[in-house]
Protein backbone atom coordinates (compact mmCIF):
# COMPACT_ATOMS: atom_id res chain seq x y z
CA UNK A 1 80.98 -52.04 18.07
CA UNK A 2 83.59 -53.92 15.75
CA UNK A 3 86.16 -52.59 14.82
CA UNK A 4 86.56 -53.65 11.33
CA UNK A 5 83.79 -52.09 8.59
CA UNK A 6 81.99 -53.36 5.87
CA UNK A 7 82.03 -51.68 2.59
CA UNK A 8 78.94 -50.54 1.23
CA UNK A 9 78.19 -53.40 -1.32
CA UNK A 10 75.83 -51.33 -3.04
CA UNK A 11 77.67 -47.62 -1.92
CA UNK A 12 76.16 -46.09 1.49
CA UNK A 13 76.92 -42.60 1.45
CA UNK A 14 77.50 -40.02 4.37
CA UNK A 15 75.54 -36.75 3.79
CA UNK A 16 76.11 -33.70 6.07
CA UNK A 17 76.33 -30.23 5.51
CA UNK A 18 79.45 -28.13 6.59
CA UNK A 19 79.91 -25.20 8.71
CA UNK A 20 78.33 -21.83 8.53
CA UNK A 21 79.34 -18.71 6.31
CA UNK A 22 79.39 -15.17 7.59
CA UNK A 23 76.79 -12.93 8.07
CA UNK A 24 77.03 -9.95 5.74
CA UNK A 25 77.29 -6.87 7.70
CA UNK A 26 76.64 -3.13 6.38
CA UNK A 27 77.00 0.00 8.39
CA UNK A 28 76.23 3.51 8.13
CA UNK A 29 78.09 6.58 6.91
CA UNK A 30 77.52 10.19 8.24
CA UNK A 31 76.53 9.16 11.78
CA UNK A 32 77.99 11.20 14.87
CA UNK A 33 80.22 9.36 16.78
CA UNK A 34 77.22 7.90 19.40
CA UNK A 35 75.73 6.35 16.79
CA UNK A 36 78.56 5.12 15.30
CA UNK A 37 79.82 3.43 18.36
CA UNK A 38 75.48 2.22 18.36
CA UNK A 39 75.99 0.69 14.91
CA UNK A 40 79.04 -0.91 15.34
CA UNK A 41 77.66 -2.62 18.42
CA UNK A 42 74.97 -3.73 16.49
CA UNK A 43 76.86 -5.11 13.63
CA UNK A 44 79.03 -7.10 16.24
CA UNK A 45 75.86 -8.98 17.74
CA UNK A 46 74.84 -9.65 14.61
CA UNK A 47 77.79 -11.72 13.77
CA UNK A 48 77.61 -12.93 17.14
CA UNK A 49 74.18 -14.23 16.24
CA UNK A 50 73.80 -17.82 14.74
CA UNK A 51 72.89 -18.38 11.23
CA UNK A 52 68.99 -18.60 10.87
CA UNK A 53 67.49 -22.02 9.63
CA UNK A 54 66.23 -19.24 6.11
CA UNK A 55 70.20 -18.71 5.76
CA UNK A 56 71.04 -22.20 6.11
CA UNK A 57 68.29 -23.47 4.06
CA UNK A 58 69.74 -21.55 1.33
CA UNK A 59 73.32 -23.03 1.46
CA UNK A 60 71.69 -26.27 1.02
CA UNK A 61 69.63 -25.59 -1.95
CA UNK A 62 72.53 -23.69 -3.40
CA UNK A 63 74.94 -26.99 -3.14
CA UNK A 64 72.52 -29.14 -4.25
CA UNK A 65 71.99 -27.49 -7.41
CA UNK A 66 75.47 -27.08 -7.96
CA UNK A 67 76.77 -30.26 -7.07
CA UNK A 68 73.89 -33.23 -8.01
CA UNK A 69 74.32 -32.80 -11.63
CA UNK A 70 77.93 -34.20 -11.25
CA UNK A 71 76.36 -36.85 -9.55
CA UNK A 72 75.71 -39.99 -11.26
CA UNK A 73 73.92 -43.74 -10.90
CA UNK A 74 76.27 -47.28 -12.06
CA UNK A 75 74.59 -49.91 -13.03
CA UNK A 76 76.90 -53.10 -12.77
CA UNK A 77 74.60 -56.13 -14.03
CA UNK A 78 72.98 -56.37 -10.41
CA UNK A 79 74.30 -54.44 -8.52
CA UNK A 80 74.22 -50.51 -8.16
CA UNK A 81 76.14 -48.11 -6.98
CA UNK A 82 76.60 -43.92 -7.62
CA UNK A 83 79.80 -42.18 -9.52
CA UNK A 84 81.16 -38.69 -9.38
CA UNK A 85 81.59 -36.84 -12.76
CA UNK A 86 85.87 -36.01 -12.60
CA UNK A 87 86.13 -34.19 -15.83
CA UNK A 88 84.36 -32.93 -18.96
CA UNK A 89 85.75 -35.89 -21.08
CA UNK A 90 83.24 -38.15 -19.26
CA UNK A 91 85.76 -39.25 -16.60
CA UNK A 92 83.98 -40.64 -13.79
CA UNK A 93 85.44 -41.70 -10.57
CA UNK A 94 83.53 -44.50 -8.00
CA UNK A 95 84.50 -47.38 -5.96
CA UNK A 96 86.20 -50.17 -7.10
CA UNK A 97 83.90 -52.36 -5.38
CA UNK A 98 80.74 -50.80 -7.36
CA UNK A 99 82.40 -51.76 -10.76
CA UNK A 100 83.81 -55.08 -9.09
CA UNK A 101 84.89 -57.46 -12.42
CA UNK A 102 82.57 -55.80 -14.38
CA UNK A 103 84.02 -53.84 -17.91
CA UNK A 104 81.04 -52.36 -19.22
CA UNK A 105 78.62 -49.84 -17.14
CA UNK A 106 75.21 -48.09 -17.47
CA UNK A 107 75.21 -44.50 -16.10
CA UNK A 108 71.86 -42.69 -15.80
CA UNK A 109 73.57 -38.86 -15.50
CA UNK A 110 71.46 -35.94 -13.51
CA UNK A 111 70.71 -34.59 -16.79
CA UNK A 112 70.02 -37.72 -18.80
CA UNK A 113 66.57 -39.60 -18.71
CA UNK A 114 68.34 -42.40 -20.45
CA UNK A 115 70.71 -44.86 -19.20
CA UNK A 116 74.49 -43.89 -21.15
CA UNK A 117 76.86 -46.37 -21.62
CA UNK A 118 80.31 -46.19 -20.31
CA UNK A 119 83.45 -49.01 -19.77
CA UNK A 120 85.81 -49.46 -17.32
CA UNK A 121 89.16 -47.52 -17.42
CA UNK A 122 91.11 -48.75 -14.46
CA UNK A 123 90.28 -49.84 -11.00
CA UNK A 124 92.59 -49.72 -7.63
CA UNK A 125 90.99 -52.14 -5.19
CA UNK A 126 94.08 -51.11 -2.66
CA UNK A 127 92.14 -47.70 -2.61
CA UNK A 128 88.75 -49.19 -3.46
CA UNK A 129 89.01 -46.29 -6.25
CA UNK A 130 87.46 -47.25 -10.10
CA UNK A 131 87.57 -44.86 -12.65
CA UNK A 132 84.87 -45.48 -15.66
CA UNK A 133 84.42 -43.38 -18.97
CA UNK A 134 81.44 -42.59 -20.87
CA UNK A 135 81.26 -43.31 -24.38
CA UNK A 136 79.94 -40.50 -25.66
CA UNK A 137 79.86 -36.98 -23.53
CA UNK A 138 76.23 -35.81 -23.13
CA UNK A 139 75.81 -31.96 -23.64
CA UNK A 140 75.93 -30.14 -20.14
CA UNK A 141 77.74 -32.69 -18.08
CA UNK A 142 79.43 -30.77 -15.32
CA UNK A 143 82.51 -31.73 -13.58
CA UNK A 144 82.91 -31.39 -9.58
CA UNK A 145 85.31 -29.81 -7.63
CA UNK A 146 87.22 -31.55 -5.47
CA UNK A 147 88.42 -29.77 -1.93
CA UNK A 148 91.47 -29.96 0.35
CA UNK A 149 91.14 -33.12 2.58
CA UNK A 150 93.41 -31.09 5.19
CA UNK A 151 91.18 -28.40 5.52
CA UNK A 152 88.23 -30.51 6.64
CA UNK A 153 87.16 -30.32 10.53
CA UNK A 154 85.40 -32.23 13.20
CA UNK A 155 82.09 -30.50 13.16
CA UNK A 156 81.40 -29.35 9.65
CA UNK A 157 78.16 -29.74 7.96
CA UNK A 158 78.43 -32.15 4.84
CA UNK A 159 75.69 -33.05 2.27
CA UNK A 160 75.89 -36.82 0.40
CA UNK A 161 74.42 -36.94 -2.52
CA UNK A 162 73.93 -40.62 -4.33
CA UNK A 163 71.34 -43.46 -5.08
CA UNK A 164 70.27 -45.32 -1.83
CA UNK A 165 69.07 -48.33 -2.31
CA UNK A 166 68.24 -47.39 -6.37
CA UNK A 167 66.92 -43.59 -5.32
CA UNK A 168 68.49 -41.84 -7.29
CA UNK A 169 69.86 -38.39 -6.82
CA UNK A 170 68.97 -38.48 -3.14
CA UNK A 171 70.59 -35.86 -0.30
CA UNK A 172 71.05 -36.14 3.23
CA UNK A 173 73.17 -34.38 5.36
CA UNK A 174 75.09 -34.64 8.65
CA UNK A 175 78.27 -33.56 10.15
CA UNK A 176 81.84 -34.59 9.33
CA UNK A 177 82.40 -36.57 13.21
CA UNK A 178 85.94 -37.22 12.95
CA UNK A 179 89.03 -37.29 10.39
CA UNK A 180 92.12 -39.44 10.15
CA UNK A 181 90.01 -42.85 10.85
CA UNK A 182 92.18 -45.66 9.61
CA UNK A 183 89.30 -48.64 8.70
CA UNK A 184 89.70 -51.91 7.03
CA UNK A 185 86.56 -53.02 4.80
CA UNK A 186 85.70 -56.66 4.60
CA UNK A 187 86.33 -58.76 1.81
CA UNK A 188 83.35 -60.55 1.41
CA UNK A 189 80.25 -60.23 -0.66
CA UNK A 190 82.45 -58.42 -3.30
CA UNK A 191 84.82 -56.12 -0.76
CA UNK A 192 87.86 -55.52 -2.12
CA UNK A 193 89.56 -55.91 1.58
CA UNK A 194 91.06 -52.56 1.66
CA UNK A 195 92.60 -50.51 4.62
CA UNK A 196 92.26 -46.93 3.70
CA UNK A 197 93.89 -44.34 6.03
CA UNK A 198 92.85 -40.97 6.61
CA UNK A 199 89.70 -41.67 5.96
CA UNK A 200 86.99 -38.87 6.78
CA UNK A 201 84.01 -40.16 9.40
CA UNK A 202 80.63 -38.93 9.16
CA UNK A 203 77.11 -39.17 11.22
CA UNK A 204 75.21 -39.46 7.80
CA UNK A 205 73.21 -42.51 7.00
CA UNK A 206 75.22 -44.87 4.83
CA UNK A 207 73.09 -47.12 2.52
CA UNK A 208 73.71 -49.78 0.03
CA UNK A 209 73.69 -47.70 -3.38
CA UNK A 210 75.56 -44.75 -2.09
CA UNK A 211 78.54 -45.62 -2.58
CA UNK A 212 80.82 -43.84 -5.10
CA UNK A 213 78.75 -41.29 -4.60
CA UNK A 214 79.98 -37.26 -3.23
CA UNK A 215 80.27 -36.13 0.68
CA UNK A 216 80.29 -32.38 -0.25
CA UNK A 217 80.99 -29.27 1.50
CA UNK A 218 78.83 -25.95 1.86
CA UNK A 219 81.68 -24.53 -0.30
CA UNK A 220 80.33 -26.87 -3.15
CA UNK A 221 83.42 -28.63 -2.52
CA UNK A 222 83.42 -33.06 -2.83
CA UNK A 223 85.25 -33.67 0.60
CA UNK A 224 85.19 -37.41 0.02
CA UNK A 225 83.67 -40.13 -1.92
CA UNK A 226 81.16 -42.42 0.54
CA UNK A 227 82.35 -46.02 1.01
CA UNK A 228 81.99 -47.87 4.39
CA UNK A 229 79.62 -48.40 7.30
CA UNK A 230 80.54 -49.67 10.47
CA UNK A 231 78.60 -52.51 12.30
CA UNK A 232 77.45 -53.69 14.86
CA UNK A 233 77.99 -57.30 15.95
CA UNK A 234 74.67 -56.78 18.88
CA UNK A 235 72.49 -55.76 15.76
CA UNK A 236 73.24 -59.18 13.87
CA UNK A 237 76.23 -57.04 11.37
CA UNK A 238 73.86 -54.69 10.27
CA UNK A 239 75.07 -51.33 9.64
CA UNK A 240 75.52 -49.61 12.88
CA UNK A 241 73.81 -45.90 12.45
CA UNK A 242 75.49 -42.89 12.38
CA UNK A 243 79.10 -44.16 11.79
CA UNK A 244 80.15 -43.89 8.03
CA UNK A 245 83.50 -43.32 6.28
CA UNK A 246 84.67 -41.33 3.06
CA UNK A 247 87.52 -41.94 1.15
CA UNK A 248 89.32 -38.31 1.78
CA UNK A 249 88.77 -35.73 -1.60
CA UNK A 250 92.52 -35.26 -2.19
CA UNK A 251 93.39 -38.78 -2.41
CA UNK A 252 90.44 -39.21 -4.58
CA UNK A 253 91.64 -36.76 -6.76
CA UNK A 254 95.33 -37.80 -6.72
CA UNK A 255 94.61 -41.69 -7.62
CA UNK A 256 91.81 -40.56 -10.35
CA UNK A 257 94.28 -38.00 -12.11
CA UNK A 258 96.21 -41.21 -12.30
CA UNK A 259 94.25 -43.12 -13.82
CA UNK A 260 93.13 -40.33 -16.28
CA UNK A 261 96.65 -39.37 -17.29
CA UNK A 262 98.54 -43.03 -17.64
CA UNK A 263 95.23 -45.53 -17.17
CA UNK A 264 96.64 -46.94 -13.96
CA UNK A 265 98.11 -45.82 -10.64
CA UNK A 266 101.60 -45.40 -10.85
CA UNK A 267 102.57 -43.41 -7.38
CA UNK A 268 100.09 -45.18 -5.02
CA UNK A 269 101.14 -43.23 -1.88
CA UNK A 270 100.77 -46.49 0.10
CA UNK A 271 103.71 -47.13 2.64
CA UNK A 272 104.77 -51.12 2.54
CA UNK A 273 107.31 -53.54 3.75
CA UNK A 274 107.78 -55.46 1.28
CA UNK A 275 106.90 -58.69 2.86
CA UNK A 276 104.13 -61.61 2.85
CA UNK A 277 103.22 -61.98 6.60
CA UNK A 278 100.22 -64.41 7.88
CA UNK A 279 99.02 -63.89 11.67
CA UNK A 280 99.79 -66.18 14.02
CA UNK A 281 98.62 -67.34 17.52
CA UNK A 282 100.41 -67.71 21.14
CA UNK A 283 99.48 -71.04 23.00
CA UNK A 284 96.28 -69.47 24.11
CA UNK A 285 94.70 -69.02 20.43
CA UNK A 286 95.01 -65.17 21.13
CA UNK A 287 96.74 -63.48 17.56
CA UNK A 288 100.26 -63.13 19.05
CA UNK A 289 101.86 -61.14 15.53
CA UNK A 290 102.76 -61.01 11.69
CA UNK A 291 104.78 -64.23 10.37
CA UNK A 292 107.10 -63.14 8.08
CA UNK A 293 106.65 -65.80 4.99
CA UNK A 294 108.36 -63.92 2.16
CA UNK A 295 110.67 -61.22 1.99
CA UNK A 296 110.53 -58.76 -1.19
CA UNK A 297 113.74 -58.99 -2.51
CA UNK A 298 115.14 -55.66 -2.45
CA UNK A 299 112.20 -54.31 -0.28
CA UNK A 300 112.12 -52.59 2.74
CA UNK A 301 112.39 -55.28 5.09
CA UNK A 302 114.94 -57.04 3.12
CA UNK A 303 116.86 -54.05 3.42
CA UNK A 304 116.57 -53.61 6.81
CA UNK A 305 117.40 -57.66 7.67
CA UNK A 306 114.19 -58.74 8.33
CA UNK A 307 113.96 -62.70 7.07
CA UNK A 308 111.37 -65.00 6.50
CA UNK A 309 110.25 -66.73 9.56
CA UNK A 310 110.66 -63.80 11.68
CA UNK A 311 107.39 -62.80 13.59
CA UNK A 312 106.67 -58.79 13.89
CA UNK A 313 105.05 -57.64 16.77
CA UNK A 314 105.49 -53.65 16.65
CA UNK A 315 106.01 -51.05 14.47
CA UNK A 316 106.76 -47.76 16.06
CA UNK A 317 104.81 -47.79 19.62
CA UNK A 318 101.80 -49.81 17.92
CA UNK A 319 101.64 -53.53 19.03
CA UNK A 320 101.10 -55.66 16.17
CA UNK A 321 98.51 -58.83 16.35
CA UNK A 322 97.30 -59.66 13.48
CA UNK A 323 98.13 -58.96 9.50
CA UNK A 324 95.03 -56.39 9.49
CA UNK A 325 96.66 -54.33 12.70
CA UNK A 326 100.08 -54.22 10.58
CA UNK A 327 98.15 -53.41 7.44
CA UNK A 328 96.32 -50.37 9.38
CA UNK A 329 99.81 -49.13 10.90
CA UNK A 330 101.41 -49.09 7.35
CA UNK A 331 98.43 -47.14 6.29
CA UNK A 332 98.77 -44.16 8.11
CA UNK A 333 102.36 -44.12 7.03
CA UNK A 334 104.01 -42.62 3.66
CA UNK A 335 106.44 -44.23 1.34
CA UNK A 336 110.24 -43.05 2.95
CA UNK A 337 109.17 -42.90 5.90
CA UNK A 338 111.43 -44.05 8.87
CA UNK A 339 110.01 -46.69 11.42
CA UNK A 340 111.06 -48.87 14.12
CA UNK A 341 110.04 -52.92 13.85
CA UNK A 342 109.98 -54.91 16.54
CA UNK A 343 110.13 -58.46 16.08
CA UNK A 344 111.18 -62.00 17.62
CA UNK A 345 113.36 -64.43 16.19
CA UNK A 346 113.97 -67.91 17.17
CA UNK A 347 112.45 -66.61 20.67
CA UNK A 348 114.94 -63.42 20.80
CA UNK A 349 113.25 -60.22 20.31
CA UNK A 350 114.94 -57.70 17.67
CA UNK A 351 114.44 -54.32 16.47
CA UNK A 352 114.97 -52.66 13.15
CA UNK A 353 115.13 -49.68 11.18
CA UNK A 354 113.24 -49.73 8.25
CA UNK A 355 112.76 -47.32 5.62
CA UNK A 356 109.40 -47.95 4.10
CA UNK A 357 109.28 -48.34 0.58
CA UNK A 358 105.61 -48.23 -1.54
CA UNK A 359 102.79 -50.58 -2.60
């Protein structure tokens, strides 16, 4: 499996369905004590008991029609991607990589048969995050609610809802399989390039078209918006199955209230060092660590004495290779943070403390 991911040129999406509610007990009133104790063994294997596919069924169908109609189809000339309605003021938040360079949008809405129009308002390829607005607000368009990204867990049941490959308002469903993935997306074929930390992993199907589109919750809740596939250098790059990623809900929500409020991102959360850096090889060809070419003046690094020319090979306990294995480390790191950089200079290895400043 590679490591790196490919974005979902025309959005895959991850679709699970999360974890089960409880059963609803009731119990009895004006039993002796016998059948008291009878009942209240009763009730107790009852919870006990798992959730029957009729129960489960119903959560689905419940989500669904809850959460579709916030669920909506781009059309960027060719290609085609899905949205998630953010507000009732015909906000609508995707990937930057659906809109691409494009200014002007066709949205087909759950409640629309025709095609609205809609323009760009700002996009964040750092994030891969585009918000678009519609020109004119049809009557009924809901909003979706966006969950905590903390509270999701290995295990739960998602549903993703988007337009595979031009289907629109399509469901499938899977199981959130890890959180905290760190993934860079490539950069060709329209990728923005992005590393995204925290990024939520799912076993759902990703396919071109889904992404943008909403990795919800059985709470009703959009957990994350469905971006990358992995793949799988043995299957020719093809998307490898059952390994998706999600950009997390409450950074979602965070870069889109943003964009709403001052029509850019003005507090990007994204950790930096303030320096242009360019991988470089040992004298076997293997990536030996990060060049430094330019130093932000005023930056982290310069702050810390870092100078062009130096070559970083650490940060904190995580060797560093290449410019995409520093890019990931900075990732899952916040602006202020405190790190250690190791690095060599004129053939002398150094350390510093840096205090990370923001993208």
């Amino acid at each position: 499996m590679d490591a790196s991911r490919t974005r979902a040129r025309r959005p895959f999406v991850p679709l699970a369905a999360l974890a089960c509610s409880l059963a609803l007990l009731s119990g009895c009133s004006g039993l002796d004590d016998a059948a008291g104790e009878e009942g209240t063994t009763a009730q107790a294997a009852r919870a006990r008991a798992p959730r029957s596919g009729t129960d489960l069924q119903s959560d689905y169908l419940k989500v669904i029609k809850d959460v579709l109609p916030s669920v909506v189809q781009i059309q960027a000339r060719s290609d085609l991607g899905s949205g998630v309605v953010f507000d009732d003021q015909g906000h609508i938040v995707t990937n930057a990589h659906v809109v691409g360079s494009q200014k002007t949008f066709k949205v087909t809405a759950a409640n629309t048969e025709e095609a609205l129009s809609a323009r760009l308002v700002y996009s964040y390829p750092e994030q891969d995050l585009a918000v678009v607005k519609l020109d004119k607000v049809p009557h009924g368009l809901r909003a979706a609610t966006f969950g905590d990204s903390a509270k999701v867990e290995v295990g739960q049941l998602v549903l993703a809802m988007g337009s595979p490959l031009g289907l629109s308002s399509s469901v499938t469903e899977g199981i959130v399989s890890a959180t905290g993935r760190t993934v860079t997306e490539g950069s060709s074929g329209g990728g923005t390039g992005a590393t995204i930390g925290n990024m939520v992993q799912t076993s759902a199907a990703i396919n071109p078209g889904n992404s943008g589109g909403a990795l919800v919750n059985l709470a009703g809740q959009v957990i994350g918006i469905p971006t990358l596939a992995a793949t799988d250098p043995d299957l020719g790059g093809s998307a490898a199955p059952g390994i998706g990623f999600a950009i997390p809900g409450s950074m979602v929500k965070t870069v889109a209230d943003q964009i709403v409020k001052d029509g850019k991102v003005t507090d990007s959360g994204r950790a930096a060092l303030g320096i242009t850096g360019r991988t470089v090889v040992n004298d076997d060809y293997q990536a030996a660590g990060v060049a430094v070419a330019e130093v932000k003046a005023g930056g982290a690094a310069a702050k810390a004495g870092i100078e062009s020319g130096d070559i970083i090979i650490g940060l904190d306990a995580t060797p560093i290779t290449t410019i995409t294995s520093l890019t990931e480390a900075l990732a899952a790191e916040r602006p202020g943070a405190k790190v250690t950089v190791t690095y060599t200079r004129n053939g002398s290895r150094k350390k510093a403390d840096v205090t990370l400043g923001e993208q």
